[in-house]
C-alpha atoms as a PDB file:
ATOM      1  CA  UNK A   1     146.684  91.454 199.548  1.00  0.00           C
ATOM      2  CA  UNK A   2     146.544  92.808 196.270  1.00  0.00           C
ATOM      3  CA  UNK A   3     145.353  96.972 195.818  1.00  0.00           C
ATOM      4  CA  UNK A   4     141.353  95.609 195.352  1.00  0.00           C
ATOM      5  CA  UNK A   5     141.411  94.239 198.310  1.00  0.00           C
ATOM      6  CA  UNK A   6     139.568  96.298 201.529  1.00  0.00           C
ATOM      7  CA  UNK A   7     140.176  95.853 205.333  1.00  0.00           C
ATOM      8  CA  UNK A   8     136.575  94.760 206.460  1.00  0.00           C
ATOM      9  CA  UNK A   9     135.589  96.883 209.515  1.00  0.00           C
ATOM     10  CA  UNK A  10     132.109  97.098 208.887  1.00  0.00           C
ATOM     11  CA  UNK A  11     129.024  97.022 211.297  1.00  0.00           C
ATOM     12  CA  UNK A  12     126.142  94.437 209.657  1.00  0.00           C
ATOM     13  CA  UNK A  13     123.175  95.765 210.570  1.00  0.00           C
ATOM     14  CA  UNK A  14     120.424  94.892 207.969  1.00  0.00           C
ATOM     15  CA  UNK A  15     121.007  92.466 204.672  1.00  0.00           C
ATOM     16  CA  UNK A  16     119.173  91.190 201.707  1.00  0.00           C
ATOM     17  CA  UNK A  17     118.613  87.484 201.347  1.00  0.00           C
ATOM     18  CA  UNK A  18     118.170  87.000 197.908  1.00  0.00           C
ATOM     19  CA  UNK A  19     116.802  83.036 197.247  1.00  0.00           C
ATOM     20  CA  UNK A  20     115.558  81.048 194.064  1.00  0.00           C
ATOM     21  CA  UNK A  21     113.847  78.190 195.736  1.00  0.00           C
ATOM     22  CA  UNK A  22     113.952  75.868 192.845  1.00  0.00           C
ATOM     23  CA  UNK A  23     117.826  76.288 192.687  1.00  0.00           C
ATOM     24  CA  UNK A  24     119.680  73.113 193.175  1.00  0.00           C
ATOM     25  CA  UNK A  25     116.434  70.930 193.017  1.00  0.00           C
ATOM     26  CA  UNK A  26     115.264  72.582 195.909  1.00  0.00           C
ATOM     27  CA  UNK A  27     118.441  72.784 198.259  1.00  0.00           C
ATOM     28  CA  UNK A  28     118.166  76.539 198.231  1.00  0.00           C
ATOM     29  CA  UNK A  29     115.254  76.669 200.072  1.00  0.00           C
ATOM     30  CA  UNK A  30     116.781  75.226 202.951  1.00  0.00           C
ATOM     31  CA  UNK A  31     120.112  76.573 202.755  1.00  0.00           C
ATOM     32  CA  UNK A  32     118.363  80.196 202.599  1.00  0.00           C
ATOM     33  CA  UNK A  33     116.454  78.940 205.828  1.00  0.00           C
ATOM     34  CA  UNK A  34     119.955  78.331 207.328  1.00  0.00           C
ATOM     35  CA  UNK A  35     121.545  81.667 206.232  1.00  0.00           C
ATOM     36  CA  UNK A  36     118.103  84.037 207.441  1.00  0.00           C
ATOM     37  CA  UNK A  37     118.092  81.937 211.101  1.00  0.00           C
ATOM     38  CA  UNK A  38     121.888  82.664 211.591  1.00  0.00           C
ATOM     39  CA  UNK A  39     121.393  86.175 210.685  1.00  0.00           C
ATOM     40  CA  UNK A  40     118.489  86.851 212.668  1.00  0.00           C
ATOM     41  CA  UNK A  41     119.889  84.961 215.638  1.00  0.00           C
ATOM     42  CA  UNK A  42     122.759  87.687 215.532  1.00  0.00           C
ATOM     43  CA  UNK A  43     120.627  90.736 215.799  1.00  0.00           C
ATOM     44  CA  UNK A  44     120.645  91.057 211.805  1.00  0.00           C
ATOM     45  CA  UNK A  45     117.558  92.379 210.465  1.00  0.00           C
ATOM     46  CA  UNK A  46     116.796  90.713 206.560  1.00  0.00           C
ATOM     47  CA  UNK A  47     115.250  91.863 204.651  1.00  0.00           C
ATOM     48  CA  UNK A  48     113.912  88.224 201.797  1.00  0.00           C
ATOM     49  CA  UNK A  49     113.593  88.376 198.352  1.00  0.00           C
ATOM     50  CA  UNK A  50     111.932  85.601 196.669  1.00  0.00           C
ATOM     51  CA  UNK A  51     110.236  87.028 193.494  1.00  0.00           C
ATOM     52  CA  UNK A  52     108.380  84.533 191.588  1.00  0.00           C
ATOM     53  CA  UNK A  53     110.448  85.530 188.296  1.00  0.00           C
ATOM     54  CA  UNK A  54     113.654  87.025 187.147  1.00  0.00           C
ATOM     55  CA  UNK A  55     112.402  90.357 186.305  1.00  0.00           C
ATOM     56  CA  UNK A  56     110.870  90.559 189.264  1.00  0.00           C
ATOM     57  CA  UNK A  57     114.023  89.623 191.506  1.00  0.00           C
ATOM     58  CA  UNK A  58     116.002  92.261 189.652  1.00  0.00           C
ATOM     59  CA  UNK A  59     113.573  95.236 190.208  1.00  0.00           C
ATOM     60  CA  UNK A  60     113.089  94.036 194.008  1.00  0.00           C
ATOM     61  CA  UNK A  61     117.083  93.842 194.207  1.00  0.00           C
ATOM     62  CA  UNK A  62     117.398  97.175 193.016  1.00  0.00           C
ATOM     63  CA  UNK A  63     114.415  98.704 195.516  1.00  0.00           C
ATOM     64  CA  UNK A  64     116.448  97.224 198.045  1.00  0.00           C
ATOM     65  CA  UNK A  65     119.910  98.833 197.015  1.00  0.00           C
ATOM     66  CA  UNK A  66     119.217 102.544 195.738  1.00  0.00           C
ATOM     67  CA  UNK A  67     116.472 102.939 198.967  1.00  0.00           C
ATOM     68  CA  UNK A  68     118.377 102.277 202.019  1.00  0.00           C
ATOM     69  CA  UNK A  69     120.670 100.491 201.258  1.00  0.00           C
ATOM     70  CA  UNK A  70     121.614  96.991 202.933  1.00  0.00           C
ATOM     71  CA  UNK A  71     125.349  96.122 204.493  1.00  0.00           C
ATOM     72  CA  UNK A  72     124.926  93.400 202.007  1.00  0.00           C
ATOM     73  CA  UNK A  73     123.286  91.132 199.287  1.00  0.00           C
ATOM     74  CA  UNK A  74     123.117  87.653 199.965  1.00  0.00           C
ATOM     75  CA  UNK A  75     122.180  85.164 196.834  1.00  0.00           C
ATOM     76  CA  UNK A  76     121.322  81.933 197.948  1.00  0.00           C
ATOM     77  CA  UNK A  77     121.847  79.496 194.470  1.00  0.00           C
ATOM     78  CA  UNK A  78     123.787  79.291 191.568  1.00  0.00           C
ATOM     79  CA  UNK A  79     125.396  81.519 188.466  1.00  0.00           C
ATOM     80  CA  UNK A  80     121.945  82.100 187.368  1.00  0.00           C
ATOM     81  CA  UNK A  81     120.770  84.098 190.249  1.00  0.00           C
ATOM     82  CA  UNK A  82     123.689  85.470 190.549  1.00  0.00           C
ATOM     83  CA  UNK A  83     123.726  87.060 187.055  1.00  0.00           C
ATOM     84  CA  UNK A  84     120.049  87.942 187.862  1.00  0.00           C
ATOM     85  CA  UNK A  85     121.263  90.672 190.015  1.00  0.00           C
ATOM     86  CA  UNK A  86     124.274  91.450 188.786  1.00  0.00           C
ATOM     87  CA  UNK A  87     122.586  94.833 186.923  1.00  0.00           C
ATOM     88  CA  UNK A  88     121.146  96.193 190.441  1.00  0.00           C
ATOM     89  CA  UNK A  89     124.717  95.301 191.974  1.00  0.00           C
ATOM     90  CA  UNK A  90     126.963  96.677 189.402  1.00  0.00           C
ATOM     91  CA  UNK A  91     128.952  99.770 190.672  1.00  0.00           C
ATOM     92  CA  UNK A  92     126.467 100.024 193.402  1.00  0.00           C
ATOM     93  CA  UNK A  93     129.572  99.221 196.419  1.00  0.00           C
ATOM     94  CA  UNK A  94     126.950  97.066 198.248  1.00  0.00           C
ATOM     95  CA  UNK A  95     128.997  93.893 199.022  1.00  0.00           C
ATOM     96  CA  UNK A  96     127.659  90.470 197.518  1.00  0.00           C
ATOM     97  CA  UNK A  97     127.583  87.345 199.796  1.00  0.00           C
ATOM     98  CA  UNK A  98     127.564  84.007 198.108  1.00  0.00           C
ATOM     99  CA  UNK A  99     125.756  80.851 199.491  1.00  0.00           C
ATOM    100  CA  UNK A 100     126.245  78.158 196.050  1.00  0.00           C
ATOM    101  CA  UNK A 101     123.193  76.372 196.175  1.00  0.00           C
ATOM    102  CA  UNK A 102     122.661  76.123 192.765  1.00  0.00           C
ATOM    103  CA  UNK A 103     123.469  73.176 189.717  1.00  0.00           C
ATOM    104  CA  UNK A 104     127.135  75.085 188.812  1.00  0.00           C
ATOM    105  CA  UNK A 105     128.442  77.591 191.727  1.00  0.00           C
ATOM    106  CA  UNK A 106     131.208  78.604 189.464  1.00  0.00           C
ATOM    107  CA  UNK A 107     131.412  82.156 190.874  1.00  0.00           C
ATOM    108  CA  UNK A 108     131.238  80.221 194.356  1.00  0.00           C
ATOM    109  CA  UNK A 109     134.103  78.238 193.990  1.00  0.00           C
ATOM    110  CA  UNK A 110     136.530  81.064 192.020  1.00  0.00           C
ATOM    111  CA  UNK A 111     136.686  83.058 194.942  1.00  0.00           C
ATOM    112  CA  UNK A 112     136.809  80.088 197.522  1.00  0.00           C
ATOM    113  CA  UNK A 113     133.558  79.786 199.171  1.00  0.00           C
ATOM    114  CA  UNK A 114     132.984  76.747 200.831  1.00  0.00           C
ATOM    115  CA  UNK A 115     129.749  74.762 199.537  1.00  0.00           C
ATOM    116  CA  UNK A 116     128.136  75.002 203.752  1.00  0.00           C
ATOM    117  CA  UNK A 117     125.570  77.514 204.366  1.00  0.00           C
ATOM    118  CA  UNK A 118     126.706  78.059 207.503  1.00  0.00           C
ATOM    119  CA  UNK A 119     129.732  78.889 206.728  1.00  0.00           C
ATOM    120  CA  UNK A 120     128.871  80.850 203.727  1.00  0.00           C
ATOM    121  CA  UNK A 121     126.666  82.951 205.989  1.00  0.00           C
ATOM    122  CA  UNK A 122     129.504  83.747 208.618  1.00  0.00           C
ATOM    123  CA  UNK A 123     131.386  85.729 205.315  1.00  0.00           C
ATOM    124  CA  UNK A 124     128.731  88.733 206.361  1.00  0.00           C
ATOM    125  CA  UNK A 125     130.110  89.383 209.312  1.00  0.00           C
ATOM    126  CA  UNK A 126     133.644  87.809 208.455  1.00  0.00           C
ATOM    127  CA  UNK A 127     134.429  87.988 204.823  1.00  0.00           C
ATOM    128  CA  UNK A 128     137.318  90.280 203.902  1.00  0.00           C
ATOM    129  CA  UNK A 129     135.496  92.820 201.313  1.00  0.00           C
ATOM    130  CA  UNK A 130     137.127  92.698 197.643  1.00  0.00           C
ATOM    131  CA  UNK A 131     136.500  93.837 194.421  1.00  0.00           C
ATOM    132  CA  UNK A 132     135.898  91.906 191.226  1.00  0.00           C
ATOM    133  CA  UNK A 133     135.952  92.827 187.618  1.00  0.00           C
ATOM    134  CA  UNK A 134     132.580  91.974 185.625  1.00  0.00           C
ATOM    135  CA  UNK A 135     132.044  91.333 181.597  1.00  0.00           C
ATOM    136  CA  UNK A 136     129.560  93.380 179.888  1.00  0.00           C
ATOM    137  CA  UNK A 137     127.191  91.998 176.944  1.00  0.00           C
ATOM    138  CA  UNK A 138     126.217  93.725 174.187  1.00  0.00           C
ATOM    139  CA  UNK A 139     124.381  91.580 172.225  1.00  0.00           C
ATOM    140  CA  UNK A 140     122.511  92.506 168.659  1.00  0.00           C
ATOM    141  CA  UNK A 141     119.017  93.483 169.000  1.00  0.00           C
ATOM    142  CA  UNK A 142     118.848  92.949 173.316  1.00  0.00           C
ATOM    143  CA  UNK A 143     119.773  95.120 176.034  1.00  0.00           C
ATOM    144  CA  UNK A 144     123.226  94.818 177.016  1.00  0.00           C
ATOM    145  CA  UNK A 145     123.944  92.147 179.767  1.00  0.00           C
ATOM    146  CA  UNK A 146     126.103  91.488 182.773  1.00  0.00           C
ATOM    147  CA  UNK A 147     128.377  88.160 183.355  1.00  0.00           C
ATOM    148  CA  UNK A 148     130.495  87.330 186.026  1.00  0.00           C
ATOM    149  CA  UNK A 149     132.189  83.998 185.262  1.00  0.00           C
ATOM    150  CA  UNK A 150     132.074  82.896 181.461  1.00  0.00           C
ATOM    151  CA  UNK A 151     130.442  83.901 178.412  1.00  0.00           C
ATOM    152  CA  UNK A 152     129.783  81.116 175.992  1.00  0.00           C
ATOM    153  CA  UNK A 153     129.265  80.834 171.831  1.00  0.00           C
ATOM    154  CA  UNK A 154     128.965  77.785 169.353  1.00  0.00           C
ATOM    155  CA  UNK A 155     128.912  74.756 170.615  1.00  0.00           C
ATOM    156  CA  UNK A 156     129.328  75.087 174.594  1.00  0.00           C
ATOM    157  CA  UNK A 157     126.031  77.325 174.258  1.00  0.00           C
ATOM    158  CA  UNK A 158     124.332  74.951 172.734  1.00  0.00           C
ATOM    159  CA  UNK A 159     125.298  72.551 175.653  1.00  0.00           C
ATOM    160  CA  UNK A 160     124.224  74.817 178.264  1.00  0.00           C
ATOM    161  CA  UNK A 161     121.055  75.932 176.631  1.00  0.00           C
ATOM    162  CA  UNK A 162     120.359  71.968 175.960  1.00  0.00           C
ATOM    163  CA  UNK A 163     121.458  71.389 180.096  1.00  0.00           C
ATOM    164  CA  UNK A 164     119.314  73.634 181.232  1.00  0.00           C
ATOM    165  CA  UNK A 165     116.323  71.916 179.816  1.00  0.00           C
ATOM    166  CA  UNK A 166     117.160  68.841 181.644  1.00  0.00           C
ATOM    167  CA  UNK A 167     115.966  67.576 184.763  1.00  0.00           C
ATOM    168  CA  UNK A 168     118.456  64.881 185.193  1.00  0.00           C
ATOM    169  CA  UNK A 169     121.472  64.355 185.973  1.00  0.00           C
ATOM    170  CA  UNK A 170     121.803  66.768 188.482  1.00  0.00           C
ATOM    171  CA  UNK A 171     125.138  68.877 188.759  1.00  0.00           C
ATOM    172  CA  UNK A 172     128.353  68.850 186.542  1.00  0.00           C
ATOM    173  CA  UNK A 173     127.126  65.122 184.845  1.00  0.00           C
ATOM    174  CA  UNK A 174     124.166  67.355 183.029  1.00  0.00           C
ATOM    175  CA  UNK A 175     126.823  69.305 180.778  1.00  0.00           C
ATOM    176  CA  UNK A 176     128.559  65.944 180.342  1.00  0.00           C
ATOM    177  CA  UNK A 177     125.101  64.659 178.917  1.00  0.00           C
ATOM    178  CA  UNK A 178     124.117  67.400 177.116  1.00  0.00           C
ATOM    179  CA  UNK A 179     128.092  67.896 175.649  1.00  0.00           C
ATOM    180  CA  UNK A 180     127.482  64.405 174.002  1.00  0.00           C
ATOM    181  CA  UNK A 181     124.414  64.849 172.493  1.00  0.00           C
ATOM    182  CA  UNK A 182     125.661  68.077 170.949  1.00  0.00           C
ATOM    183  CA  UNK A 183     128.118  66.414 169.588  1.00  0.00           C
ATOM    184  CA  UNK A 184     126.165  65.005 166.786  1.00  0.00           C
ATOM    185  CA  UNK A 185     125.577  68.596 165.888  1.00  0.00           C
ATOM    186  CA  UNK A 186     128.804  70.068 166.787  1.00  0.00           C
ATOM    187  CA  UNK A 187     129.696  71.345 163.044  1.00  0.00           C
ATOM    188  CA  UNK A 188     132.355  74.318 163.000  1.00  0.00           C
ATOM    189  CA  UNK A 189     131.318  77.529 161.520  1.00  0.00           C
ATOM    190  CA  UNK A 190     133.332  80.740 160.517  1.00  0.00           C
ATOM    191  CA  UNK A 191     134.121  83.343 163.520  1.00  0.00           C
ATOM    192  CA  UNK A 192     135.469  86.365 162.945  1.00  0.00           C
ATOM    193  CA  UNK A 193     136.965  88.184 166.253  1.00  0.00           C
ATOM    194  CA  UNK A 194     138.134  91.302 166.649  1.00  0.00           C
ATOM    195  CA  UNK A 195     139.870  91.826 170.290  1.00  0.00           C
ATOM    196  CA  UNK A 196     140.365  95.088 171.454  1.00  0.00           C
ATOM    197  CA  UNK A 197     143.385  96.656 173.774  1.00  0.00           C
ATOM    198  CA  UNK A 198     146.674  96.805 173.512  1.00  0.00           C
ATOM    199  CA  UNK A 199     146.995  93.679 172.210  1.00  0.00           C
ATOM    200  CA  UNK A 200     144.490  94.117 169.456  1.00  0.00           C
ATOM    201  CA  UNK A 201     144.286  91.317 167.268  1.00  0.00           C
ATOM    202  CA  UNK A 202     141.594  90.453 163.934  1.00  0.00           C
ATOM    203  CA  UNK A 203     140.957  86.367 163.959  1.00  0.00           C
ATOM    204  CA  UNK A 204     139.123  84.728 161.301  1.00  0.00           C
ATOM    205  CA  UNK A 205     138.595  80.950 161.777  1.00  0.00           C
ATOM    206  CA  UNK A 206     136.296  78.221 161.685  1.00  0.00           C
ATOM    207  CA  UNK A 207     135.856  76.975 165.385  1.00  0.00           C
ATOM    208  CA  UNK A 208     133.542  74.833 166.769  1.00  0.00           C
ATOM    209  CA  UNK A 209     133.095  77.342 169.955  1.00  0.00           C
ATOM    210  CA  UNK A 210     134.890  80.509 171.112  1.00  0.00           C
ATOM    211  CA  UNK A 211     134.423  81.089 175.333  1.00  0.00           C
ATOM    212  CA  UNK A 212     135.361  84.409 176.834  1.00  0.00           C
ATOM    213  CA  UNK A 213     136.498  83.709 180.402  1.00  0.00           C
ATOM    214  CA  UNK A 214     136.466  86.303 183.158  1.00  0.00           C
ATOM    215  CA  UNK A 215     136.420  83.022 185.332  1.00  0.00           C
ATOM    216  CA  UNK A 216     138.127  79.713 185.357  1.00  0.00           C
ATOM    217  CA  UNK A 217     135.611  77.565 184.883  1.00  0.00           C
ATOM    218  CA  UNK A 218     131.614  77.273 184.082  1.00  0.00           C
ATOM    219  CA  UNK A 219     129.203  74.453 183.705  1.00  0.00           C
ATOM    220  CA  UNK A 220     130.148  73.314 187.277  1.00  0.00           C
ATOM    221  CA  UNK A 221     134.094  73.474 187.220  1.00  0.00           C
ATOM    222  CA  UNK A 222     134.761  72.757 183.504  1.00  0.00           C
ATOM    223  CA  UNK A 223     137.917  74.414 182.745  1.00  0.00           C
ATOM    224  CA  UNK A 224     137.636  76.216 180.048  1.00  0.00           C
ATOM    225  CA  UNK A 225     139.843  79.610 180.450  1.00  0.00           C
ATOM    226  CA  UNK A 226     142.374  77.939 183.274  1.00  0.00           C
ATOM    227  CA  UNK A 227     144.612  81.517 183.459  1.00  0.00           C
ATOM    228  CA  UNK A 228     141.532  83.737 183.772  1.00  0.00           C
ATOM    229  CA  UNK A 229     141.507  86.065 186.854  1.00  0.00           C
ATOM    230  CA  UNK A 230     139.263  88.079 187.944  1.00  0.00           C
ATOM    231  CA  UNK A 231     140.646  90.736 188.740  1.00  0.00           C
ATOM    232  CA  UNK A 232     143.132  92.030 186.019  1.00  0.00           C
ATOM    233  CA  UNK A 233     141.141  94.233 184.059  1.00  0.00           C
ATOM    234  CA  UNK A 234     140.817  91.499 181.000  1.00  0.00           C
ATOM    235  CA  UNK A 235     138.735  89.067 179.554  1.00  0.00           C
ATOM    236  CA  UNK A 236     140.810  85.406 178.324  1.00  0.00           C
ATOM    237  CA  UNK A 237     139.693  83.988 175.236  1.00  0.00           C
ATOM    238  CA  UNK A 238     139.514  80.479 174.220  1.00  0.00           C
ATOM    239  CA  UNK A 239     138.820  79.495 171.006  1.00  0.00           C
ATOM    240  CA  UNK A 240     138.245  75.608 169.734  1.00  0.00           C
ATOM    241  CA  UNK A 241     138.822  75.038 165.952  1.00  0.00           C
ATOM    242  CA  UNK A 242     137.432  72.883 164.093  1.00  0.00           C
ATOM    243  CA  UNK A 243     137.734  69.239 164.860  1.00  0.00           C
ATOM    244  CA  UNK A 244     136.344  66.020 164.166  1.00  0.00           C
ATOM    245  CA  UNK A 245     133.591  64.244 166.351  1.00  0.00           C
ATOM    246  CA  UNK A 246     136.292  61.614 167.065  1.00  0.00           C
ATOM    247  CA  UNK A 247     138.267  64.727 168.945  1.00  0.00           C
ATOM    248  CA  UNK A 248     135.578  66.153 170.322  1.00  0.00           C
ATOM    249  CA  UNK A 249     135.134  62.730 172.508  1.00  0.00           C
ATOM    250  CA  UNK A 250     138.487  62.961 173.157  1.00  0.00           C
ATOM    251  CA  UNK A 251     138.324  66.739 174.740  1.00  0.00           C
ATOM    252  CA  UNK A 252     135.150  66.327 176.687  1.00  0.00           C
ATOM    253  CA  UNK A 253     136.564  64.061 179.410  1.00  0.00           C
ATOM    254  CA  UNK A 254     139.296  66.511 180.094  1.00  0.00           C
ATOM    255  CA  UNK A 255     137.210  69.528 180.039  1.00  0.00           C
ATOM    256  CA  UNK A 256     134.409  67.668 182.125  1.00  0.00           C
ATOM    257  CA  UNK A 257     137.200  66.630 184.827  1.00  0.00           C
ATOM    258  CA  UNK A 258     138.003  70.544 185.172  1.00  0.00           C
ATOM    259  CA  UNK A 259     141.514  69.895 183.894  1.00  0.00           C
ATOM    260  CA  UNK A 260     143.318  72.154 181.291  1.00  0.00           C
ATOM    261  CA  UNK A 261     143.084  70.990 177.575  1.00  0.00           C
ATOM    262  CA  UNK A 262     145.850  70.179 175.893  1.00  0.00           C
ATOM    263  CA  UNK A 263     145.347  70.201 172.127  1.00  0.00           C
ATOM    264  CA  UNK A 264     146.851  71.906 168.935  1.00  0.00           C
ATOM    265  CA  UNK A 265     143.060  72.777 167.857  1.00  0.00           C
ATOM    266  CA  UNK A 266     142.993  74.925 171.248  1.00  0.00           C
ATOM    267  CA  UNK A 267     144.152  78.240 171.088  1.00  0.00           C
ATOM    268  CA  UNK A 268     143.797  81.269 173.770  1.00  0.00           C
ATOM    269  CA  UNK A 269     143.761  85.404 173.840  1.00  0.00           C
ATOM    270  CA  UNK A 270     143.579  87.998 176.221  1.00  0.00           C
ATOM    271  CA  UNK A 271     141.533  91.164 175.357  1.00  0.00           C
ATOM    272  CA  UNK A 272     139.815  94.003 177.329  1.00  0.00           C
ATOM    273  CA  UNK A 273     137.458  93.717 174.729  1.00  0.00           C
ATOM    274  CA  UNK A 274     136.174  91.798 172.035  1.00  0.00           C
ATOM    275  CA  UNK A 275     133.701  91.983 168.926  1.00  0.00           C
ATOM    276  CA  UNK A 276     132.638  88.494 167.514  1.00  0.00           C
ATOM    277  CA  UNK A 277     130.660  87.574 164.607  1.00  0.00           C
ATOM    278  CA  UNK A 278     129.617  83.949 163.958  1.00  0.00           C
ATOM    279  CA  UNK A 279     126.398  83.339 161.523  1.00  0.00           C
ATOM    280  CA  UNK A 280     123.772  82.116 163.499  1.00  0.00           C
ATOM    281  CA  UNK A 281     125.710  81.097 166.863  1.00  0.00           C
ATOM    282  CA  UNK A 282     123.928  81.669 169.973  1.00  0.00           C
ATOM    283  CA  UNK A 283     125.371  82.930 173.416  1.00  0.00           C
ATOM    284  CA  UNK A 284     124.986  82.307 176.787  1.00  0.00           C
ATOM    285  CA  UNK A 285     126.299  84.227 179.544  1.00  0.00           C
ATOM    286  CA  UNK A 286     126.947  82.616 183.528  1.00  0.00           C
ATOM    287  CA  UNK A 287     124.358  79.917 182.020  1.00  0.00           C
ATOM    288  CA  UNK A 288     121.808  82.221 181.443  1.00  0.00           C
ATOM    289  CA  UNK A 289     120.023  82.536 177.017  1.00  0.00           C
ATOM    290  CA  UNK A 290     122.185  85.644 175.811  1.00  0.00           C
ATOM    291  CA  UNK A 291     121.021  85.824 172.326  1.00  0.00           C
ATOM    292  CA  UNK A 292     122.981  85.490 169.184  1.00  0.00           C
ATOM    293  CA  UNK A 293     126.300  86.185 168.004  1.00  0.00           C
ATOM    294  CA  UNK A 294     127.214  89.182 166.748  1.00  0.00           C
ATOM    295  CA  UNK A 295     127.673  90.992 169.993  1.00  0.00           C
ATOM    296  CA  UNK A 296     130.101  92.987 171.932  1.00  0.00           C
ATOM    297  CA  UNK A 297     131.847  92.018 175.012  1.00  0.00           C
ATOM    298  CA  UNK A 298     134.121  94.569 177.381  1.00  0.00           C
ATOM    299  CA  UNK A 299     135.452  93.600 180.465  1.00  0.00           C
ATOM    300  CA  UNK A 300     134.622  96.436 183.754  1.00  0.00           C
ATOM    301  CA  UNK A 301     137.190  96.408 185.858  1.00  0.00           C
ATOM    302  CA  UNK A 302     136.273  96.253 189.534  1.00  0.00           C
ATOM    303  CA  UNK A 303     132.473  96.517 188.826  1.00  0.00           C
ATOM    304  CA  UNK A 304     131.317  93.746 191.738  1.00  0.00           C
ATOM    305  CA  UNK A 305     131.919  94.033 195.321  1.00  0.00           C
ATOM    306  CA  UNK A 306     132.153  90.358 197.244  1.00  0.00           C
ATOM    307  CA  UNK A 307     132.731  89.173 200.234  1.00  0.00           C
ATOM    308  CA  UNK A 308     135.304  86.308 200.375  1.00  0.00           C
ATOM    309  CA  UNK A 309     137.367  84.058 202.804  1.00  0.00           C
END
């Protein structure tokens, strides 16, 4: 048990159900039926959020946690909704419950939690309370933005912003789809990155995409930042040079199979924070459109409550 982790002792009386229904295709509408039946059938009283956009999730969200507080949030779907809420949830103590019901479940599956809304739903009462550190965006020109798993430049934002137009294939086979046809595209282009903390460190370099992990994996397991944790106060840092097309279909299989990429091209940082410049290279954070490059990132150590196995 390491010093974040907290003895869980609490009474549940009331929690927040938190639901996109059109996560997963749909299969968060019944998992979220699953998770509000067990709770009610255990004397729970939920309280269900199912705004009709983002904004409108986040501002319900926060109602919900600076009035009287709930025991916990439950988010029923993926990354996405799970950023959603992150801002309302931030330093707030109120423990987050994970059902994955979404296309990715990155967050989900870094801290164990089994893909069964049943199951998922018994971590309320169950779950052993933890804390996790979050990254903070600070992009040029937008309001500064939460991530919990993996914030993505270049060419992997591309992919994900290109993914999340499609409708098919559903789960990790989109990024695989969308990775290829990016590839026609995927020319290198001139970062500069400037990491911050004690091991502070200027880069320049032409890379085709630079992913700041404080995760393992995004995009529905790929591995892109395999010694990430998140919980030691830093951000990891991979950045892919420049490489030929050829290469590039020679990475994506291994990155696609969530397995650890080998290759010279490949190289990876740790930083509590980081500044990166990149003309013209958009960002994504947990999934989500994040702007353009150049923005800030900091990690915030212990910023998320969960509730875990």
């Amino acid at each position: 048990m390491t010093r974040r982790d907290v003895a869980d002792a609490r009474e549940v009386r009331t929690v927040a159900v938190v639901t996109n229904p059109a996560s997963g295709q749909g299969r968060a509408r019944e998992a979220a039926r699953t998770v509000v039946d067990r709770l009610s059938a255990d004397g729970v009283a939920v309280v269900e959020i199912h705004a009709p956009s983002a904004a409108r999730t986040r501002e319900q969200v926060r109602e919900v946690v600076t009035g009287a507080a709930p025991d916990a949030v439950v988010c029923v779907g993926g990354d996405g909704l799970v950023n959603t809420i992150l801002d309302p949830l931030a330093g707030s103590g109120v423990p987050l419950a994970l059902v994955p019901a979404g296309t990715g479940n990155d967050l989900a599956r870094e801290l164990g939690i089994a893909d069964e809304p049943a199951r998922a739903a018994e971590l309320v009462r169950s779950g052993r309370v933890r804390t996790i550190d979050l990254g903070r965006l600070e992009p040029a020109g937008h309001d500064p933005m939460w991530f919990a798993t993996v914030t993505c430049t270049g060419f992997d934002a591309r992919v994900t912003l290109r993914a999340n137009r499609m409708r098919y294939p559903r789960g990790r086979s989109r990024y695989t789809v969308a990775a290829v046809a990016e590839i026609a595209h995927g020319i290198a282009v001139p970062y500069r990155i400037e990491l911050g903390g004690p091991a502070a460190e200027v880069i320049t370099t032409e890379a085709l995409l630079v992913a700041v992990g404080n995760t393992t994996t995004y995009g529905g397991g790929m591995l892109i930042c395999p010694d990430a944790r998140c919980d030691d106060g830093l951000l990891d840092v991979t950045v892919v040079g420049k490489v030929s097309h050829l290469e590039m279909l020679r990475i994506l299989p291994a990155l696609s199979a969530g397995r650890r990429i080998e290759h010279p091209a490949v190289s990876q940082y740790r930083a509590e924070s980081l500044r990166l410049h990149a003309p013209g290279a958009p960002a994504t954070a947990d999934g989500e459109p994040a702007g353009r490059l150049p923005l800030t990132v900091r990690v915030e150590p212990a910023a998320l409550t969960v509730l875990t196995p």
